[in-house]
N, C-alpha and C. Protein backbone atom coordinates (compact mmCIF):
# COMPACT_ATOMS: atom_id res chain seq x y z
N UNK A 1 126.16 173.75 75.78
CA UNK A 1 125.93 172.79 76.84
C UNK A 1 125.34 171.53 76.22
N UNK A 2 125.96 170.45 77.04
CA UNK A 2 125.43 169.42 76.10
C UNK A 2 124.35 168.68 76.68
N UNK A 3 123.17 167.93 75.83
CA UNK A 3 122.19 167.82 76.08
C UNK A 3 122.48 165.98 76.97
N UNK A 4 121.65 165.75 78.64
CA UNK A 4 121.54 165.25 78.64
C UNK A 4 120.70 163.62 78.55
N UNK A 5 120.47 162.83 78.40
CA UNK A 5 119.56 161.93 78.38
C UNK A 5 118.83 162.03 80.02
N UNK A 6 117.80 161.76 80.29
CA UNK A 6 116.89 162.12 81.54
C UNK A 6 117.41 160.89 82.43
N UNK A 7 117.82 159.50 82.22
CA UNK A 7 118.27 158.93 83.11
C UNK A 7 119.76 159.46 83.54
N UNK A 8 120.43 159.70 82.71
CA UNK A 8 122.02 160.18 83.00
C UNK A 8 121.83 161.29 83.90
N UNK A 9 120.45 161.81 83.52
CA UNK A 9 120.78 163.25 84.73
C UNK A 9 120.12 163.08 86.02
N UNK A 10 119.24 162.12 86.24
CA UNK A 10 118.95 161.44 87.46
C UNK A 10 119.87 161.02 88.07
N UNK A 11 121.40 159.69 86.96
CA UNK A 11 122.21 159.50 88.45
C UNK A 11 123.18 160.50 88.75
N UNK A 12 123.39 161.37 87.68
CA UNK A 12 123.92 162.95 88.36
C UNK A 12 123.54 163.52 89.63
N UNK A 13 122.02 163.41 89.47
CA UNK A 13 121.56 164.39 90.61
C UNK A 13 121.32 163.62 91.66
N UNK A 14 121.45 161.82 91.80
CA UNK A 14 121.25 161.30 92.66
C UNK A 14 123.31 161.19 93.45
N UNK A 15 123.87 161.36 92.37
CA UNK A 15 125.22 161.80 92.72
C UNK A 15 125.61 162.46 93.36
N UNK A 16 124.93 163.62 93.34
CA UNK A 16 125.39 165.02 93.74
C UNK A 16 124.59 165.08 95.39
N UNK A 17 123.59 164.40 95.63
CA UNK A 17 122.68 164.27 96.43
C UNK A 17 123.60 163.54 97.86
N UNK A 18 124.29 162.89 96.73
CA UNK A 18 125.00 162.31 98.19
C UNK A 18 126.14 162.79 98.68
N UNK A 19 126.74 163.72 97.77
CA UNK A 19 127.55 165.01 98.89
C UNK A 19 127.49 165.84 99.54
N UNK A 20 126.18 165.85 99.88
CA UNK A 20 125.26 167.05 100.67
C UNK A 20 125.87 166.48 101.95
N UNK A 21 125.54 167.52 103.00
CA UNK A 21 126.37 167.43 104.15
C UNK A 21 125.12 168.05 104.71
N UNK A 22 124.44 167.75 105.95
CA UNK A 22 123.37 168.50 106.60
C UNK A 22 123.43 168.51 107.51
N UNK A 23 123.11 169.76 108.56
CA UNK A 23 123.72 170.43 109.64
C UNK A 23 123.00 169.46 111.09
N UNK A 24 123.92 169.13 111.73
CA UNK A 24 123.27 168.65 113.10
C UNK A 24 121.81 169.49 113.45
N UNK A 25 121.28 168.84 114.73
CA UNK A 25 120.35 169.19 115.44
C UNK A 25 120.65 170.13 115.90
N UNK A 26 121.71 170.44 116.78
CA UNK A 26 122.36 171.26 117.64
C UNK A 26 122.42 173.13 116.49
N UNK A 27 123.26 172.56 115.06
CA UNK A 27 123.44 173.83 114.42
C UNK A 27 122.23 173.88 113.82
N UNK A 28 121.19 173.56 113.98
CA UNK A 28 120.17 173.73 113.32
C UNK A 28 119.30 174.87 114.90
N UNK A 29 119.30 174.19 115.21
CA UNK A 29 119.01 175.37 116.61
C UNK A 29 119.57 176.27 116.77
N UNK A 30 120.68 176.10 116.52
CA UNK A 30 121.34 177.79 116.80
C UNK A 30 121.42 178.76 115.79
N UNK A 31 121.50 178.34 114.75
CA UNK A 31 121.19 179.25 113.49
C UNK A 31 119.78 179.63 113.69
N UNK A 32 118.93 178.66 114.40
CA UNK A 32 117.10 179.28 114.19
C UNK A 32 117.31 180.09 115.60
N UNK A 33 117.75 180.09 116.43
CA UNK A 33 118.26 181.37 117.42
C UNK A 33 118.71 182.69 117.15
N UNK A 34 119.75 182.30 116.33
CA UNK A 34 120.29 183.32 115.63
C UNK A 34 119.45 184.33 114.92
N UNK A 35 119.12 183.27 113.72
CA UNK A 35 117.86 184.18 112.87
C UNK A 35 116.65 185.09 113.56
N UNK A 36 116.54 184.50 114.54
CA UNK A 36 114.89 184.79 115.81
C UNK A 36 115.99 186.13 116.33
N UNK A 37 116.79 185.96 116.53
CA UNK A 37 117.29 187.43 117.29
C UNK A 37 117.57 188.45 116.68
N UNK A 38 118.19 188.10 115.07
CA UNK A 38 118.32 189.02 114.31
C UNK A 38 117.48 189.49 113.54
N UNK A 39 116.31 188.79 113.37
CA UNK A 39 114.54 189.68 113.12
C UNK A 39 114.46 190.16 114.23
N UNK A 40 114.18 189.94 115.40
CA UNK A 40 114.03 190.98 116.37
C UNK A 40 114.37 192.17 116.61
N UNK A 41 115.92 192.18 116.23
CA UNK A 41 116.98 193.54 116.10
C UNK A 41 116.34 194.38 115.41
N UNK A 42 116.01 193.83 113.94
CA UNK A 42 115.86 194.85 112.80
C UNK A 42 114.17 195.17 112.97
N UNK A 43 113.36 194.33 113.79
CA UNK A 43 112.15 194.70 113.67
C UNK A 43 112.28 195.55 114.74
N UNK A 44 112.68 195.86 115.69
CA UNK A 44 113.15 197.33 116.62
C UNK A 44 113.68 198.19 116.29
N UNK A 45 114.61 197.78 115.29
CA UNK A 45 115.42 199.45 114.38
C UNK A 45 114.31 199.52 113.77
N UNK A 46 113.55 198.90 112.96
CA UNK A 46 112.76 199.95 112.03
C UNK A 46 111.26 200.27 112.85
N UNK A 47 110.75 199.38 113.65
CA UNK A 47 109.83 199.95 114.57
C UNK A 47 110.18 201.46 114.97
N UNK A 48 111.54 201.54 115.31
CA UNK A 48 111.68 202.84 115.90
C UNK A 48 112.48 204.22 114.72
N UNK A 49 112.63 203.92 113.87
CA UNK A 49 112.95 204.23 112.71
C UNK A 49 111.40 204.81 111.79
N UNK A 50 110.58 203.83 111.93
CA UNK A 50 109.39 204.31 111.43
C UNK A 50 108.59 205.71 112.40
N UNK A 51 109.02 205.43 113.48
CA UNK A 51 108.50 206.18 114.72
C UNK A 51 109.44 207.67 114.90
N UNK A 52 110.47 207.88 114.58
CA UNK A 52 110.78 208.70 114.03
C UNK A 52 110.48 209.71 112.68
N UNK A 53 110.79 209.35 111.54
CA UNK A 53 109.96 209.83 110.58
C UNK A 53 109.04 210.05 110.80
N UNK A 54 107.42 209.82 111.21
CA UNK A 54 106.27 210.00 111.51
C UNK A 54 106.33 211.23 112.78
N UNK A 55 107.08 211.19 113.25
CA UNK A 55 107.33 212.43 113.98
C UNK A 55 107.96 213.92 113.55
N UNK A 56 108.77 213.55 112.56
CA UNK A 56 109.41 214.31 111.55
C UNK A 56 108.52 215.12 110.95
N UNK A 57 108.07 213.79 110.00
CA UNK A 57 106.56 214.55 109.20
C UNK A 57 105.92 215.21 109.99
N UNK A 58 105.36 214.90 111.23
CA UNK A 58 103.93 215.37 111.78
C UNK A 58 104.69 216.82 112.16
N UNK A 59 105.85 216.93 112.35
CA UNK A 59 106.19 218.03 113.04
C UNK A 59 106.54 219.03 112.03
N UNK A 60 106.66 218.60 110.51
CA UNK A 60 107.10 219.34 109.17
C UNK A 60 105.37 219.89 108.92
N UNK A 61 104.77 219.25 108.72
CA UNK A 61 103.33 219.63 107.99
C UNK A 61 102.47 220.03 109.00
N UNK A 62 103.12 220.33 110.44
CA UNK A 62 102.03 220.96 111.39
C UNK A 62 100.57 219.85 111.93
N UNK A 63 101.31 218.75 111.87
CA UNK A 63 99.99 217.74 112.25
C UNK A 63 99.54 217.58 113.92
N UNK A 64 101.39 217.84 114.61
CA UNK A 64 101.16 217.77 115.88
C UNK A 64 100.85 218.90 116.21
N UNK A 65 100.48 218.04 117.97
CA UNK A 65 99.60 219.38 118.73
C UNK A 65 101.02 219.86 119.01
């Protein structure tokens, strides 16, 4: 790889900076919707996933009444 000089790679990266494309307001909300629902999902599967096992166990090692 070849080595560059520190200004050449500034207007590279000021280059590259300007093909960025960044998501409306609108898809920016709905992806943070999205995300908020799909932690929710998985924090209920394993809420209840954890709540299982612990029942498992308690019922393997004689913990419950």
């Amino acid at each position: 790889m070849a080595k560059l000089a520190p200004l050449e790679f500034f207007k590279q990266v000021k280059s590259e900076a300007k093909k960025v494309t960044w998501p409306t307001r609108k898809e920016t909300i709905s992806s943070a919707i999205a995300v908020f629902f799909m932690v929710l999902i998985a924090s209920i599967f394993l809420f209840l996933a954890d709540q299982l096992l612990s029942l498992i166990v308690k019922f393997l090692f004689g913990l419950g009444s």
